[in-house]
C-alpha atoms as a PDB file:
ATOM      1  CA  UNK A   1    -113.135 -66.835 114.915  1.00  0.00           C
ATOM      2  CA  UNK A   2    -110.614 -67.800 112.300  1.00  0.00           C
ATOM      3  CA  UNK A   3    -108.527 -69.340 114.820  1.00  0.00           C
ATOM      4  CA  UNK A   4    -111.374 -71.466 116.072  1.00  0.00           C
ATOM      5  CA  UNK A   5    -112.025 -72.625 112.714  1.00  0.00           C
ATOM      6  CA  UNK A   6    -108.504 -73.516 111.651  1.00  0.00           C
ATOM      7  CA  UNK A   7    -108.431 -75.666 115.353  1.00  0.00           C
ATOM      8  CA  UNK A   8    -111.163 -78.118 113.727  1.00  0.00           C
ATOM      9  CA  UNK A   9    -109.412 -78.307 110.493  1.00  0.00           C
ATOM     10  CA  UNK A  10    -106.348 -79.200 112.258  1.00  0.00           C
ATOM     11  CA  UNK A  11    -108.818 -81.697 114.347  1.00  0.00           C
ATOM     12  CA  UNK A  12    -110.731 -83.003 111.613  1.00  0.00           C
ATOM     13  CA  UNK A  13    -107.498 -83.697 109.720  1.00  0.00           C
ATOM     14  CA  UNK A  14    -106.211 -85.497 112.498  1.00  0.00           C
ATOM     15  CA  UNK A  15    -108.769 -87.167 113.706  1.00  0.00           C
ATOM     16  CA  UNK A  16    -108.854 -88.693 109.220  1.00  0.00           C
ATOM     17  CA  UNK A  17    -105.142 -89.362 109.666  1.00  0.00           C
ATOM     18  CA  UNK A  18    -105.538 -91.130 112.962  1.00  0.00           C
ATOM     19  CA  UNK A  19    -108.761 -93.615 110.886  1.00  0.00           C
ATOM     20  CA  UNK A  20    -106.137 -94.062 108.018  1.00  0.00           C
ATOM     21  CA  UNK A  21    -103.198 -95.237 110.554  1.00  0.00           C
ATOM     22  CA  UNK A  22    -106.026 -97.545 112.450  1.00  0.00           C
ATOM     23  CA  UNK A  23    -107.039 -99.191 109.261  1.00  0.00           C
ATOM     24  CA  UNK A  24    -103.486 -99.761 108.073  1.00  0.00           C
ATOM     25  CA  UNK A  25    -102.698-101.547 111.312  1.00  0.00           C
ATOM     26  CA  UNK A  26    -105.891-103.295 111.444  1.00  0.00           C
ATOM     27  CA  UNK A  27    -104.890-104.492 108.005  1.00  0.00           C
ATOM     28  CA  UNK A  28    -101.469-105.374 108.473  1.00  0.00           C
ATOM     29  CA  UNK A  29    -102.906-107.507 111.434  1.00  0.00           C
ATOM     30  CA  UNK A  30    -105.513-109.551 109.139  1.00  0.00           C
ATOM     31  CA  UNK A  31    -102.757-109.929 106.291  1.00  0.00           C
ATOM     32  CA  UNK A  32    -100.283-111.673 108.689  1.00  0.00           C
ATOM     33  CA  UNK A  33    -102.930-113.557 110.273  1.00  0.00           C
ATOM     34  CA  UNK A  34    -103.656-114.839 106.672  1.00  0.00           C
ATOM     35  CA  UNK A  35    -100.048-115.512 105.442  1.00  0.00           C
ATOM     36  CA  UNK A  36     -98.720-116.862 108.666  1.00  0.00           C
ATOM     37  CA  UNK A  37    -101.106-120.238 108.462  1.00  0.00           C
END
């Protein structure tokens, strides 16, 4: 059981990381988009 719920820790935290990354990038994106013109 505990090793169960230490997998969807390990998930969740990933899965929060992964949303973080995606928004950075999706960021960067818009910010050169906006400086470049």
């Amino acid at each position: 059981m505990k090793k169960l719920l230490s997998l969807a820790l390990l998930a969740v935290a990933g899965y929060v990381i992964y949303q973080q990354v995606e928004d950075s990038k999706a960021e960067q994106e818009l910010w050169t988009q906006a400086t470049s013109e």
